[in-house]
C-alpha atoms as a PDB file:
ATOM      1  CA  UNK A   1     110.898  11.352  93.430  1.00  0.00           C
ATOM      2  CA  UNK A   2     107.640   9.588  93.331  1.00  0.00           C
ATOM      3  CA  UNK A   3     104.843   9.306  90.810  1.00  0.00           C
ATOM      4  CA  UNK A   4     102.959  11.765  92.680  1.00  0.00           C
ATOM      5  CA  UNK A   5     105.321  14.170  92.270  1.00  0.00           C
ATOM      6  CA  UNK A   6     105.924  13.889  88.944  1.00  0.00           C
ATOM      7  CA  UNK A   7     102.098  14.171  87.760  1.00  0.00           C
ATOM      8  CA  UNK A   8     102.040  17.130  90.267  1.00  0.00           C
ATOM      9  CA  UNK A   9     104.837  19.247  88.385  1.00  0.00           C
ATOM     10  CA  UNK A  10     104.147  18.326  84.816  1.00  0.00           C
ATOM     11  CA  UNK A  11     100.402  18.742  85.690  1.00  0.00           C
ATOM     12  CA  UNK A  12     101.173  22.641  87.026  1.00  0.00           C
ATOM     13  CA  UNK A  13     104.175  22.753  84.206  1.00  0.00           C
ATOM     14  CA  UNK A  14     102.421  22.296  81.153  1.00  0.00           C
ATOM     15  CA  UNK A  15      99.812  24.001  82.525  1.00  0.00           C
ATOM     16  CA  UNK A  16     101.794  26.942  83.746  1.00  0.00           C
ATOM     17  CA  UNK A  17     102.396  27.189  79.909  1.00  0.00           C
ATOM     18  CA  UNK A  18      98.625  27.145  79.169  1.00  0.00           C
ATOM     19  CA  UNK A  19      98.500  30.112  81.410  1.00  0.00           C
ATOM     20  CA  UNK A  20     101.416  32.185  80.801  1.00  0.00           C
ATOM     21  CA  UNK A  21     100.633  31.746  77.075  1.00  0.00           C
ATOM     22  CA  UNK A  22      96.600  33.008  77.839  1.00  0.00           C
ATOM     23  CA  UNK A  23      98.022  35.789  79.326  1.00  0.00           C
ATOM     24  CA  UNK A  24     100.422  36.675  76.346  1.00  0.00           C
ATOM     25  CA  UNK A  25      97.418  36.123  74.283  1.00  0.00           C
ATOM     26  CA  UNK A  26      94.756  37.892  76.223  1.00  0.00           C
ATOM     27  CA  UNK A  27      97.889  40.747  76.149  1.00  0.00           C
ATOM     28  CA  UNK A  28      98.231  40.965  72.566  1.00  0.00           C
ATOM     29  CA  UNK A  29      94.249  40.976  71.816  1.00  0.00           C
ATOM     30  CA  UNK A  30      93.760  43.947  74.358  1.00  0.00           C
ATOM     31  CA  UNK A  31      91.691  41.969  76.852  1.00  0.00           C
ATOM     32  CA  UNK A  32      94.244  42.382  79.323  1.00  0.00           C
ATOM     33  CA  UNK A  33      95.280  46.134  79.101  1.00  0.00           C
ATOM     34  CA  UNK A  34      97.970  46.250  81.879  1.00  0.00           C
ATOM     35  CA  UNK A  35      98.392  49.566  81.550  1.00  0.00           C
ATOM     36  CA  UNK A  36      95.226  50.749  83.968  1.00  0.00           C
ATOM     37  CA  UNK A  37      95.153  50.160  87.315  1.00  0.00           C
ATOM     38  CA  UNK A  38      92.373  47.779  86.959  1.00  0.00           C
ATOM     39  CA  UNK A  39      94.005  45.409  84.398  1.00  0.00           C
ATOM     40  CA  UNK A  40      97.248  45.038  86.594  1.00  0.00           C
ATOM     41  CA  UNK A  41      94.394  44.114  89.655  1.00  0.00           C
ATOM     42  CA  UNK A  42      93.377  41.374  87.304  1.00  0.00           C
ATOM     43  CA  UNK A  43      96.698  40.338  86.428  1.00  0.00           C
ATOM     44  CA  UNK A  44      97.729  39.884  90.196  1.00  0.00           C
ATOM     45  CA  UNK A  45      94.027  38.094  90.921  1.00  0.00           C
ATOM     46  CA  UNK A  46      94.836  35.768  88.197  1.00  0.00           C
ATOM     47  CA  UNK A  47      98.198  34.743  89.250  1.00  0.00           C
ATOM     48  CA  UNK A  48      97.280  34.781  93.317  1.00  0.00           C
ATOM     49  CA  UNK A  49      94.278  32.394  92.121  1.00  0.00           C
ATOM     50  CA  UNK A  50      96.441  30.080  89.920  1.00  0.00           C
ATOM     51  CA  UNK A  51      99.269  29.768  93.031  1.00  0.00           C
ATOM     52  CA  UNK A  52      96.456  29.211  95.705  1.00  0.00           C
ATOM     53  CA  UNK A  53      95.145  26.243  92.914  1.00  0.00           C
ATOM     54  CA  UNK A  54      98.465  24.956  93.051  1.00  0.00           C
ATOM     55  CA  UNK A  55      98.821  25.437  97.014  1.00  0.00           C
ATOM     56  CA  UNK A  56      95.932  23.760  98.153  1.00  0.00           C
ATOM     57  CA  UNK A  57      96.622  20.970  95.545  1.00  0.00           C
ATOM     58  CA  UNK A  58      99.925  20.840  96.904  1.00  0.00           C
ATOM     59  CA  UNK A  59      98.126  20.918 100.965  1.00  0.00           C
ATOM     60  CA  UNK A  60      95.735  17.901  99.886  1.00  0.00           C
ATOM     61  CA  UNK A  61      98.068  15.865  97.582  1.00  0.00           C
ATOM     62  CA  UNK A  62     101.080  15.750 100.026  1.00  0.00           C
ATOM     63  CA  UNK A  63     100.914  17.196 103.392  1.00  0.00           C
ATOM     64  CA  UNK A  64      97.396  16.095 104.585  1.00  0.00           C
ATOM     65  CA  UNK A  65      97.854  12.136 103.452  1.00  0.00           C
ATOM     66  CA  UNK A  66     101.188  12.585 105.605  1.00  0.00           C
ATOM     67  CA  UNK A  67      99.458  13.905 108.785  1.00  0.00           C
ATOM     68  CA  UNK A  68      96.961  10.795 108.342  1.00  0.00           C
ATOM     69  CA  UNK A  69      94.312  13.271 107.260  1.00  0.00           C
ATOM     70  CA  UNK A  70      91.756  12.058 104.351  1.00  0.00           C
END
């Protein structure tokens, strides 16, 4: 596995933490009430946004440098 990899998963791994532990946080403090309707819609925007981060990282790291893109 090479360097690249390994920045790319301890990059999104400790900062998977960072997030997951926001959201705990933002839980306990009542910011995040996922009892409504609304606060689950944030939830789910919050995690789509983080995995499309992570995607296009992923796209532009990895699979673009392999098709000779930039």
């Amino acid at each position: 596995m090479g360097t690249e990899w390994t920045s790319f998963f301890y990059l999104y791994g400790v900062g998977g933490f960072v997030f997951v532990g926001s959201l705990i946080l933002a839980r306990k403090r009542g910011a995040l009430d996922l009892e409504t309707r609304d606060g689950r819609k944030v939830l789910r925007y919050l995690i789509l946004g983080y995995a499309a981060y992570i995607a296009f990282h992923a796209l532009t790291q990895f699979v673009l440098p392999a098709w000779g893109g930039p």
